[in-house]
C-alpha atoms as a PDB file:
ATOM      1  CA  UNK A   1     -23.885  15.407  -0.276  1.00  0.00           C
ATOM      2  CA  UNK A   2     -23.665  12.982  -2.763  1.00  0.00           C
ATOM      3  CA  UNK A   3     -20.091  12.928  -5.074  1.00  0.00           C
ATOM      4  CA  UNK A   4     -20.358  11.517  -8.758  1.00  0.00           C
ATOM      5  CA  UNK A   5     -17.659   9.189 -10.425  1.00  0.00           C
ATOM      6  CA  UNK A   6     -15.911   8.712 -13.712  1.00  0.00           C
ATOM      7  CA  UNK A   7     -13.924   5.710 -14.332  1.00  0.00           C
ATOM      8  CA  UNK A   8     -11.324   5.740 -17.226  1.00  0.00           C
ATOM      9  CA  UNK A   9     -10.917   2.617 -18.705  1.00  0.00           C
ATOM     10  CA  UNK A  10     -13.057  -0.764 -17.999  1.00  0.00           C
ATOM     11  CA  UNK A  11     -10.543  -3.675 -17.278  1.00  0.00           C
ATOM     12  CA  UNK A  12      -9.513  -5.898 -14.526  1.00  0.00           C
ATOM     13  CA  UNK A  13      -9.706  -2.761 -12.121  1.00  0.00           C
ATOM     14  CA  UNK A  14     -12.376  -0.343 -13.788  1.00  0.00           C
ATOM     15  CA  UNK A  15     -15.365  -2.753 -14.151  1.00  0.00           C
ATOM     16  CA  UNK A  16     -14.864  -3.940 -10.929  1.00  0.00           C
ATOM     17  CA  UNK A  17     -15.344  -0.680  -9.345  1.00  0.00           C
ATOM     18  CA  UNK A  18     -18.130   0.413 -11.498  1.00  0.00           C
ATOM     19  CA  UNK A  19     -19.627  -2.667 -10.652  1.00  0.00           C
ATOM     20  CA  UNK A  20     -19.071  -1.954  -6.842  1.00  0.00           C
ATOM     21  CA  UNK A  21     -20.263   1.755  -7.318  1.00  0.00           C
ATOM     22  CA  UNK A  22     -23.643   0.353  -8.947  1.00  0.00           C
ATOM     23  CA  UNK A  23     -23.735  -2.179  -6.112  1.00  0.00           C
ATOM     24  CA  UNK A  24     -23.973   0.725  -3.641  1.00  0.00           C
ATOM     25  CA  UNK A  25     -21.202   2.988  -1.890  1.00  0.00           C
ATOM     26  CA  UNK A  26     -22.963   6.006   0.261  1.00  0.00           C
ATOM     27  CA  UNK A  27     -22.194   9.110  -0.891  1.00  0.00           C
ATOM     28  CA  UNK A  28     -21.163   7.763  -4.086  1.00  0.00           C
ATOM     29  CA  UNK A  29     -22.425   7.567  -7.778  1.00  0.00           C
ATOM     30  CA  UNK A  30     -20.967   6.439 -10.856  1.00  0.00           C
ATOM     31  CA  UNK A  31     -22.592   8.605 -13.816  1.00  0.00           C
ATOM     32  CA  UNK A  32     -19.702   8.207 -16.682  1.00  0.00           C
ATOM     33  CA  UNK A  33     -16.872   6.006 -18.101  1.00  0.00           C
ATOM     34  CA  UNK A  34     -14.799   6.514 -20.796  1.00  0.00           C
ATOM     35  CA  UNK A  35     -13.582   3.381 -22.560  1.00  0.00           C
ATOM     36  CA  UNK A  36     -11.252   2.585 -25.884  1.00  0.00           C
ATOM     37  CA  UNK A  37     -14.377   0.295 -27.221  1.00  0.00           C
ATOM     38  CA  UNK A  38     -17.743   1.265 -26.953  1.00  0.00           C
ATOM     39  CA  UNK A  39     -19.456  -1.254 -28.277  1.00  0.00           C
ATOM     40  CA  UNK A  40     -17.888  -3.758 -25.511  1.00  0.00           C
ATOM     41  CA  UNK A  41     -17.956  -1.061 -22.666  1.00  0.00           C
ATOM     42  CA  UNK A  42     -21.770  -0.851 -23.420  1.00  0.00           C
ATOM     43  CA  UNK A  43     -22.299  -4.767 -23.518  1.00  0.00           C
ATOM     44  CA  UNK A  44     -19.887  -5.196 -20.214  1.00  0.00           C
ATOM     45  CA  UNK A  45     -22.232  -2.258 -18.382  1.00  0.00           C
ATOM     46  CA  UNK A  46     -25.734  -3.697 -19.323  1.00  0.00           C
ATOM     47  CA  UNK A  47     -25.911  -6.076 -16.088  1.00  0.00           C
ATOM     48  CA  UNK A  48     -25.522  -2.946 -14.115  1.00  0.00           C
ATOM     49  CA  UNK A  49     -29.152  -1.352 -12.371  1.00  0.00           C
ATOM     50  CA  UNK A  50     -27.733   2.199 -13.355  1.00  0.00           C
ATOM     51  CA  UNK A  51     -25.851   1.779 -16.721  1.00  0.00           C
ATOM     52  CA  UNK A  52     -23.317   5.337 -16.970  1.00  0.00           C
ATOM     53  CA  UNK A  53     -22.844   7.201 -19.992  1.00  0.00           C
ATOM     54  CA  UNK A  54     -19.843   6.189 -21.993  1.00  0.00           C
ATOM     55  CA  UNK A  55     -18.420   9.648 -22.640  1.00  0.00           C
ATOM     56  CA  UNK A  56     -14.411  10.629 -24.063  1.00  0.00           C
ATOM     57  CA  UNK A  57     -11.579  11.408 -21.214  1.00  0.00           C
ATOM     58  CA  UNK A  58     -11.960  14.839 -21.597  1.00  0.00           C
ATOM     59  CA  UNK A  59     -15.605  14.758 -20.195  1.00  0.00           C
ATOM     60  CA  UNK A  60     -15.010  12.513 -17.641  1.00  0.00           C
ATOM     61  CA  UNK A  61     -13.692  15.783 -16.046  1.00  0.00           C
ATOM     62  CA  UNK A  62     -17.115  16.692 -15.210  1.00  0.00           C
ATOM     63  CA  UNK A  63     -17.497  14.070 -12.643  1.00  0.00           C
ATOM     64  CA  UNK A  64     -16.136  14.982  -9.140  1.00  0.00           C
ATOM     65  CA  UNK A  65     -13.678  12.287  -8.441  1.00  0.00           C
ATOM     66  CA  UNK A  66     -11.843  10.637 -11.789  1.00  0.00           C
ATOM     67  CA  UNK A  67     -10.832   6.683 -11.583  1.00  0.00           C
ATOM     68  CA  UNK A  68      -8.063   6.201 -13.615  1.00  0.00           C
ATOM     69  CA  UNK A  69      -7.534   2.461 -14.477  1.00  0.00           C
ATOM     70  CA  UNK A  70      -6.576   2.999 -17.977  1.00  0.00           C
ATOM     71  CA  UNK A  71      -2.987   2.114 -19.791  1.00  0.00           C
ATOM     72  CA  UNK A  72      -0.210   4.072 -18.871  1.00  0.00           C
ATOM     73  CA  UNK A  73       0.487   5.833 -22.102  1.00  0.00           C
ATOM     74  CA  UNK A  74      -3.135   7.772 -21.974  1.00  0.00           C
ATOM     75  CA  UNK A  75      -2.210   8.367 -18.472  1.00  0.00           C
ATOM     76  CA  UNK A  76      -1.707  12.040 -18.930  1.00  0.00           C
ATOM     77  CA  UNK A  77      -4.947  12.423 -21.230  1.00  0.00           C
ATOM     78  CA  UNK A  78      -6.982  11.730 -18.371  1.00  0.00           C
ATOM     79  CA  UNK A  79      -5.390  13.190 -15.287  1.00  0.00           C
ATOM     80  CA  UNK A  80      -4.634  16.497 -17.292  1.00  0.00           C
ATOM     81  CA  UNK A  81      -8.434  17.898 -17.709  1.00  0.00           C
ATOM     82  CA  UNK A  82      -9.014  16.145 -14.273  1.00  0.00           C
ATOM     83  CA  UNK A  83      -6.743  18.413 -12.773  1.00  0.00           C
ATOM     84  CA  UNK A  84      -6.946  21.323 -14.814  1.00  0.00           C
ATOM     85  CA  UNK A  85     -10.886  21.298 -13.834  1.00  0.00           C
ATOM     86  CA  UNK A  86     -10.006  21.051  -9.888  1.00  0.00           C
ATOM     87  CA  UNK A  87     -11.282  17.747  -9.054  1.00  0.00           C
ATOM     88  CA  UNK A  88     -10.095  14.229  -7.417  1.00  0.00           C
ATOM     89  CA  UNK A  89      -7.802  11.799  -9.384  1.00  0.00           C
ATOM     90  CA  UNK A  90      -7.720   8.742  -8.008  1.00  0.00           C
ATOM     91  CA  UNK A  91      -4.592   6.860  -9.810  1.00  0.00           C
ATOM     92  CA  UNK A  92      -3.920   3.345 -10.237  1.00  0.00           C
ATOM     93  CA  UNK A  93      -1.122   3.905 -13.144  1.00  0.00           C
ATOM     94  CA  UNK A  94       1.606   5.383 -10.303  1.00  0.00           C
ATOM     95  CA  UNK A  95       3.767   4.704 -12.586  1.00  0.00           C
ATOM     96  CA  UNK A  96       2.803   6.859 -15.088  1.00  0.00           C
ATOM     97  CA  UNK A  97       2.676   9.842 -12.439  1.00  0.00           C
ATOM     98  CA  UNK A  98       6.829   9.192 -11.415  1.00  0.00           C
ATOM     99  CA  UNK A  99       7.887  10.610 -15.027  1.00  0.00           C
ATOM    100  CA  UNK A 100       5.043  13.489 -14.658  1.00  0.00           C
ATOM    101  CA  UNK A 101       5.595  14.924 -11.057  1.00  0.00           C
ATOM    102  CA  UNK A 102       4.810  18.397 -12.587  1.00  0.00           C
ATOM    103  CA  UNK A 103       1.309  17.411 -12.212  1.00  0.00           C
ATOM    104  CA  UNK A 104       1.714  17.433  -8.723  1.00  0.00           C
ATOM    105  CA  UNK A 105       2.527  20.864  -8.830  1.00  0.00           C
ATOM    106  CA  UNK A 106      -0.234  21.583 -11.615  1.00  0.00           C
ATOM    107  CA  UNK A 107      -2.973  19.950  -9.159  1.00  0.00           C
ATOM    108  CA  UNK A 108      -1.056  22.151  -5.979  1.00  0.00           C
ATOM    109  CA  UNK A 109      -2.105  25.382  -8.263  1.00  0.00           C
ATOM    110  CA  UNK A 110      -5.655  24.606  -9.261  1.00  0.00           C
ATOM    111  CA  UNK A 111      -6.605  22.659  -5.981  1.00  0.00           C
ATOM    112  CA  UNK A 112      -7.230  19.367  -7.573  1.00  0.00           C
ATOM    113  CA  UNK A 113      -6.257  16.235  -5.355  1.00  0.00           C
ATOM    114  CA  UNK A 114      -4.253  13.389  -6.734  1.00  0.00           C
ATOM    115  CA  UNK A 115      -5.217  10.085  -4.431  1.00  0.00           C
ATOM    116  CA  UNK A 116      -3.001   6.823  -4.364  1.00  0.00           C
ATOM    117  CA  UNK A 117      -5.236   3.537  -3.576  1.00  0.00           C
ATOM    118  CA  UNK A 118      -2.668   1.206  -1.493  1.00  0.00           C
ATOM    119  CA  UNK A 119      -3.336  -1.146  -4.297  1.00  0.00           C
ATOM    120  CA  UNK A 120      -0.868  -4.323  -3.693  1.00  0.00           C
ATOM    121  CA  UNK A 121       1.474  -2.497  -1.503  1.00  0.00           C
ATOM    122  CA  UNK A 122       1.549  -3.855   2.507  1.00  0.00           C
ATOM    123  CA  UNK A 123       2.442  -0.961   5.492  1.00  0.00           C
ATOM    124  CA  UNK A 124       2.297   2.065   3.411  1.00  0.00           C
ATOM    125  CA  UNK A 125       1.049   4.137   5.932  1.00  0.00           C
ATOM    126  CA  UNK A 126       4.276   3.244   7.953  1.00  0.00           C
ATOM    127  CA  UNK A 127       6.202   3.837   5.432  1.00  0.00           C
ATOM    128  CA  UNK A 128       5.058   7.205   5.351  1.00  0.00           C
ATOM    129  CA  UNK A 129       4.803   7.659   9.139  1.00  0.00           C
ATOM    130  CA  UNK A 130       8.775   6.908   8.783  1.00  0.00           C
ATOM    131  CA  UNK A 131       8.989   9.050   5.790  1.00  0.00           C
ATOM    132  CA  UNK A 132       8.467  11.959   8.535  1.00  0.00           C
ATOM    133  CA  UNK A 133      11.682  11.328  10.176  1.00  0.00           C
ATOM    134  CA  UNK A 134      15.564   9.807   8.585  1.00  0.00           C
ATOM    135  CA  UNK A 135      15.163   7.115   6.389  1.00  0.00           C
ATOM    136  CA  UNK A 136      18.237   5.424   5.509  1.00  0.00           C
ATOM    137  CA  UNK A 137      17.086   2.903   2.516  1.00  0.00           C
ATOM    138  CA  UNK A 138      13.957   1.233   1.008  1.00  0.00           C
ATOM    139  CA  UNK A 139      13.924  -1.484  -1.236  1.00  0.00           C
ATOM    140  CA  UNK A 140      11.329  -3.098  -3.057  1.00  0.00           C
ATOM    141  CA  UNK A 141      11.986  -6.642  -4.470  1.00  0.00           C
ATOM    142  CA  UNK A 142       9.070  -7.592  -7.100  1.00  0.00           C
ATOM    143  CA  UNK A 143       8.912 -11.460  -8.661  1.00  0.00           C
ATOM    144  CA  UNK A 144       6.276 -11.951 -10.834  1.00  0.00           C
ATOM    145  CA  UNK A 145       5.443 -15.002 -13.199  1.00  0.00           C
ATOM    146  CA  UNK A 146       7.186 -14.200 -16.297  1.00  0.00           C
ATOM    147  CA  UNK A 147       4.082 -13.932 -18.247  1.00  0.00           C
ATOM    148  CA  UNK A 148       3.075 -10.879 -16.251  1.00  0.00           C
ATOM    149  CA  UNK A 149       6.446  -9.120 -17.451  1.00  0.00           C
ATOM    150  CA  UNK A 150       6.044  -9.792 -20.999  1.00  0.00           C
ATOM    151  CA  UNK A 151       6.204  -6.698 -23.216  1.00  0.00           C
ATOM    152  CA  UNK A 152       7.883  -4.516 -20.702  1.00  0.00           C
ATOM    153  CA  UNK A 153       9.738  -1.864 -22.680  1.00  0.00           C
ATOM    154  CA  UNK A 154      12.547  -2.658 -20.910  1.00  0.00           C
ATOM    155  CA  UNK A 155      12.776  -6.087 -21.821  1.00  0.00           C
ATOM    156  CA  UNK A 156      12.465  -5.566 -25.567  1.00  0.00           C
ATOM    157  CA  UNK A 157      14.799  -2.436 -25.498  1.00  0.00           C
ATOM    158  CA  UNK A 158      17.663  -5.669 -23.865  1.00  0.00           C
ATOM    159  CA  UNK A 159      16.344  -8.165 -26.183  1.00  0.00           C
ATOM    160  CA  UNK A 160      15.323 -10.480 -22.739  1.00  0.00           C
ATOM    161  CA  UNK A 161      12.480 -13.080 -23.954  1.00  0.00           C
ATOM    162  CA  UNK A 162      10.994 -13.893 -20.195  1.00  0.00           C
ATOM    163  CA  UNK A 163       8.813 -16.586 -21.710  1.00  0.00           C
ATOM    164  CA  UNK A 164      12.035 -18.463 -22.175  1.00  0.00           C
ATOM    165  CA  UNK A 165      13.396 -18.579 -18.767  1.00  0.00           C
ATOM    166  CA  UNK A 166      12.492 -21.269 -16.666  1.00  0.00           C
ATOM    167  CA  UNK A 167      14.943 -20.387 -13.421  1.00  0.00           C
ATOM    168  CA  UNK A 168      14.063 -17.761 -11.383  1.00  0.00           C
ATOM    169  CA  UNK A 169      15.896 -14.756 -12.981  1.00  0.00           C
ATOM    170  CA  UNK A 170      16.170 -10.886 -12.243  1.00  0.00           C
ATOM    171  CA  UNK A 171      15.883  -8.835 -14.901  1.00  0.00           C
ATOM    172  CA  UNK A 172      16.168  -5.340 -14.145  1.00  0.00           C
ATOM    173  CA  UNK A 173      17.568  -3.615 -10.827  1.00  0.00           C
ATOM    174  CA  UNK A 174      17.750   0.356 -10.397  1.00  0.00           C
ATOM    175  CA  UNK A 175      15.764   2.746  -8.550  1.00  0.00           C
ATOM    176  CA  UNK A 176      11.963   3.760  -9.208  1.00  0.00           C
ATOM    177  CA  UNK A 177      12.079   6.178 -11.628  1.00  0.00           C
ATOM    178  CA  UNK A 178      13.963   3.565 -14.318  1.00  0.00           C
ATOM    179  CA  UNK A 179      11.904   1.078 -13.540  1.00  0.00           C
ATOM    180  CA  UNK A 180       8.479   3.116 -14.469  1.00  0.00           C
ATOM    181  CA  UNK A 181      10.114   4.028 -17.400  1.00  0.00           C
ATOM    182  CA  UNK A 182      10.921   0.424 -17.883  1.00  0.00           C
ATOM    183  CA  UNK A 183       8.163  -1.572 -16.591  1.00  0.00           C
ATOM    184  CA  UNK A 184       4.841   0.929 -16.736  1.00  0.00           C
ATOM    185  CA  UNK A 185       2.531  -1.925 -16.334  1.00  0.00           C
ATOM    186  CA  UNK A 186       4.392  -3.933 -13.548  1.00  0.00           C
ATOM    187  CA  UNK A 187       5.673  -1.129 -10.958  1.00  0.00           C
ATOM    188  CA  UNK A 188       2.570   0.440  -9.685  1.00  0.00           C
ATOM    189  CA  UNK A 189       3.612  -0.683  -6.072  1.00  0.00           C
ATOM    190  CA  UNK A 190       6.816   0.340  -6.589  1.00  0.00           C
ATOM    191  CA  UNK A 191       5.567   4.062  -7.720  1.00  0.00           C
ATOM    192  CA  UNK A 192       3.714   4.209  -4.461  1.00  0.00           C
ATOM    193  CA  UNK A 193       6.070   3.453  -2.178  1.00  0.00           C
ATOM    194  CA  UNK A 194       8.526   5.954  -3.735  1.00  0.00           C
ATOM    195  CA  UNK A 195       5.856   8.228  -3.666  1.00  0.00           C
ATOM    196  CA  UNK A 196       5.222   7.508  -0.091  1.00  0.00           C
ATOM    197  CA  UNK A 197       8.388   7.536   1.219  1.00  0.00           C
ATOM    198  CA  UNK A 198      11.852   8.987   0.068  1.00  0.00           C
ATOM    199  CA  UNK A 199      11.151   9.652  -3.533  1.00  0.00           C
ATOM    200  CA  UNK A 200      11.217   7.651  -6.596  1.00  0.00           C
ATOM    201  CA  UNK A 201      15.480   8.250  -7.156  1.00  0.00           C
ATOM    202  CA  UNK A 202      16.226   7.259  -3.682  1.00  0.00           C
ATOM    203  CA  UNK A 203      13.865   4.171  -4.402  1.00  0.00           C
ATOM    204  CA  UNK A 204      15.632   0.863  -4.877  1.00  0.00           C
ATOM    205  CA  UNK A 205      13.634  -1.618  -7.102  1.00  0.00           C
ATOM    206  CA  UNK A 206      14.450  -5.120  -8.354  1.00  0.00           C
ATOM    207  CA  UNK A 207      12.074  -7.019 -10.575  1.00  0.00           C
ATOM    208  CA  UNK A 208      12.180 -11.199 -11.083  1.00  0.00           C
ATOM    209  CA  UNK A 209      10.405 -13.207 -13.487  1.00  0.00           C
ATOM    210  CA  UNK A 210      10.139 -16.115 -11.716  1.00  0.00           C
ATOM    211  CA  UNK A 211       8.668 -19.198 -13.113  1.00  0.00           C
ATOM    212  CA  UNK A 212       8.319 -21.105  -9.977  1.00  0.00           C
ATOM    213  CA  UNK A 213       6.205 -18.377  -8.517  1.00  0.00           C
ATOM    214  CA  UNK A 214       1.825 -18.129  -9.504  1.00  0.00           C
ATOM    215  CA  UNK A 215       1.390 -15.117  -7.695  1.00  0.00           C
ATOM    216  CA  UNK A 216       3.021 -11.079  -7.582  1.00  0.00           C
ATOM    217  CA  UNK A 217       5.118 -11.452  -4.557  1.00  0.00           C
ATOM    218  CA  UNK A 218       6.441  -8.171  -3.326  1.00  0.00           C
ATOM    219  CA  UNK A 219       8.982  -7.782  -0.596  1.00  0.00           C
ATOM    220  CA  UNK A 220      10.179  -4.443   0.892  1.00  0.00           C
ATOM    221  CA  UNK A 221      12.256  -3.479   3.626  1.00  0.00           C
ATOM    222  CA  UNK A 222      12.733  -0.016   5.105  1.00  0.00           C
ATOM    223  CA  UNK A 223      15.485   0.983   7.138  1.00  0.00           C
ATOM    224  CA  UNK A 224      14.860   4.275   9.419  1.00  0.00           C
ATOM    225  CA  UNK A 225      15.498   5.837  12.221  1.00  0.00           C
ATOM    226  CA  UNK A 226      11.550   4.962  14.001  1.00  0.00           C
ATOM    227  CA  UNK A 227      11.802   1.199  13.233  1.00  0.00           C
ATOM    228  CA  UNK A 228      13.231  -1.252  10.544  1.00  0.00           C
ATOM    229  CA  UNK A 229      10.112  -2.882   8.230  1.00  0.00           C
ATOM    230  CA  UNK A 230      10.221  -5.999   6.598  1.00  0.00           C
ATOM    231  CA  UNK A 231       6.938  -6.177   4.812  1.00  0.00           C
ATOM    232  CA  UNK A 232       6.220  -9.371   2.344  1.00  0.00           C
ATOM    233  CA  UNK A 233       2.622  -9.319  -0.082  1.00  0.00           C
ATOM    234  CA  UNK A 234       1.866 -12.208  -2.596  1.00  0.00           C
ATOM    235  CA  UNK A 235      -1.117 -11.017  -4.676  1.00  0.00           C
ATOM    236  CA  UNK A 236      -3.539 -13.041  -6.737  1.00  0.00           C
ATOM    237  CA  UNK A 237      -3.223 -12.062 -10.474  1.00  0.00           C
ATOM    238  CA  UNK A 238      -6.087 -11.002 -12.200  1.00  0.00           C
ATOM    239  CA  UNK A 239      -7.379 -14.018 -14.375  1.00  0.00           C
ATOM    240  CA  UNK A 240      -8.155 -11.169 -17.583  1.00  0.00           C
ATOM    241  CA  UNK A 241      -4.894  -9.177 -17.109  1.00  0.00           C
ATOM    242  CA  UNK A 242      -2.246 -11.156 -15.147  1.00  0.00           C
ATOM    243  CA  UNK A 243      -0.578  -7.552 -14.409  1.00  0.00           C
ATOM    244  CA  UNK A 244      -2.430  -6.408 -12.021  1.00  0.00           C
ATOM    245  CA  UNK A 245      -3.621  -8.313  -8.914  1.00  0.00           C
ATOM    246  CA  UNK A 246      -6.811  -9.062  -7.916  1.00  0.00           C
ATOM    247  CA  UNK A 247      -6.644  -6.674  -4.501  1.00  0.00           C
ATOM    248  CA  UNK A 248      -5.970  -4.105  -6.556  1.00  0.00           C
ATOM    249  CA  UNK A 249      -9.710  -2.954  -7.321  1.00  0.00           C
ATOM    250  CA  UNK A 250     -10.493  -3.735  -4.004  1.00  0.00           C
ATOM    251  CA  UNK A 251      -8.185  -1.892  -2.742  1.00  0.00           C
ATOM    252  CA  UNK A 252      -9.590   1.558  -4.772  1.00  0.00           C
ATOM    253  CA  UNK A 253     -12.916   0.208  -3.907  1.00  0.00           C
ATOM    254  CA  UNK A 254     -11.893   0.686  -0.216  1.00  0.00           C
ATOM    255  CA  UNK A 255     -10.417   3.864  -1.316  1.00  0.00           C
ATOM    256  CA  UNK A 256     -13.726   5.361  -2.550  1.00  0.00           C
ATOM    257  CA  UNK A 257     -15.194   4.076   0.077  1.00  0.00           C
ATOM    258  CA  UNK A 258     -13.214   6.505   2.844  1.00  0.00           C
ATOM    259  CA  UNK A 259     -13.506   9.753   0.810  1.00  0.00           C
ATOM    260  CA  UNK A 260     -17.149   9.745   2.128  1.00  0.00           C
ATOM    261  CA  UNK A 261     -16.976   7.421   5.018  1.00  0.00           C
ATOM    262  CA  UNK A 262     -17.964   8.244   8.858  1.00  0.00           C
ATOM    263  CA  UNK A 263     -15.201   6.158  10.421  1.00  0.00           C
ATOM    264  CA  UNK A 264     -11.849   6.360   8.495  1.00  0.00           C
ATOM    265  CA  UNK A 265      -8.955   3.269   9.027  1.00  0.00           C
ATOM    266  CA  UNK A 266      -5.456   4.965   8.534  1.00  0.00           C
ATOM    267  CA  UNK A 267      -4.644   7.550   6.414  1.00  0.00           C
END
């Protein structure tokens, strides 16, 4: 049985995937995207052998599973009629979702399924294989060039100018839930390890720019009663958005890939 696919948004991570969807992934076939400019979505989906239609968020309901790799703030315009219509959101804006957890519930009473890609985060299915017994802490420590910070809501709300620093410098330290609020372009990996693990209050985050640093370096460290995790990542940024890592479309890529897959890897 073969499953279409809508992709919200055509950036770093959405053209990548529609580009890996065209390529071939059994079981699997891209038939819509929904994009803030047409006229460049078109142009950026001409190379592909099966061009999709370019259609709003609302109809990219119709697909079976939903992609969203859009900005955060139109976050809930796309998993809302995804849900609503009982069908598979696959999220790479986890930060958007820690301030909406009453979709959760929402997709829990239509039957819709809301699906994490790993994205940049290392061990997260032993984080949540701890999750299932006493957890004491986890911490995520996040350094990131300070040009991948820049614009944080956060930042302007404390006046902090991160292209300005040229030490290594933290900037904000709290749990997960303030920092998606915060930073809702910079702590997808933090979202999903909340998410994963002891929830997004218990959730310790602290976020560097760091101007010695070219790559997203994420460090987290898990204290439980199974086994004490040290886990260290350092991601590639994407040359067109220096947010988000290069993995990160792999890793939903990979993701697609195992909803229809023979063999699956971990969970």
């Amino acid at each position: 049985m073969e499953l279409t696919v809508g992709i919200a948004g055509l950036g770093a991570i959405g053209l990548a995937v529609a580009k890996a969807l065209d390529a071939g992934i059994p079981g699997l076939r891209l038939t819509a995207v929904s994009a803030r400019d047409h006229a460049k979505a078109g142009h950026n989906l001409e190379t592909l052998r099966s061009p999709p239609q370019i259609v709003s968020l609302e109809a990219l309901a119709q697909a079976d599973i939903i992609v969203e790799a859009a900005p955060a703030a139109i976050f809930e315009a796309i998993a809302t009629p995804a849900i609503e219509a009982a069908k598979t959101l696959v999220v790479c804006s986890a930060g958007a979702l820690l301030p909406r957890l009453h979709l959760i519930e929402q997709a829990r009473a239509t039957g819709a399924r809301i699906v994490i890609p790993t994205g940049a985060l290392l061990g997260l299915d032993a984080v949540r294989a701890a999750a299932e017994g006493k957890v004491a802490s986890i911490t995520i420590e996040t350094r990131k060039p300070p040009g991948g910070l820049a614009g944080a809501p956060y930042l302007v709300e404390h006046g902090i100018d991160v292209t300005t620093i040229d030490t290594p410098t933290r900037v904000f330290a709290g749990n997960a839930l303030d920092a998606a609020a915060g930073f809702p372009a910079n702590v997808n990996v933090a979202a999903a390890l909340a998410l994963a693990g002891i929830g997004p209050e218990r959730t310790q985050v602290e976020i560097w720019a760091d101007p010695t640093v070219t790559r997203n370096i994420h460090t987290i460290r898990v204290e439980a009663d199974a086994a004490r995790l040290t886990m260290m990542i350092e991601n590639v940024p994407s040359e067109s958005n220096p947010r988000t890592g290069k993995l990160t479309p792999l890793s939903v890529i990979a993701c697609l890939r195992a909803m229809t897959a023979t063999l699956k890897v971990g969970s």
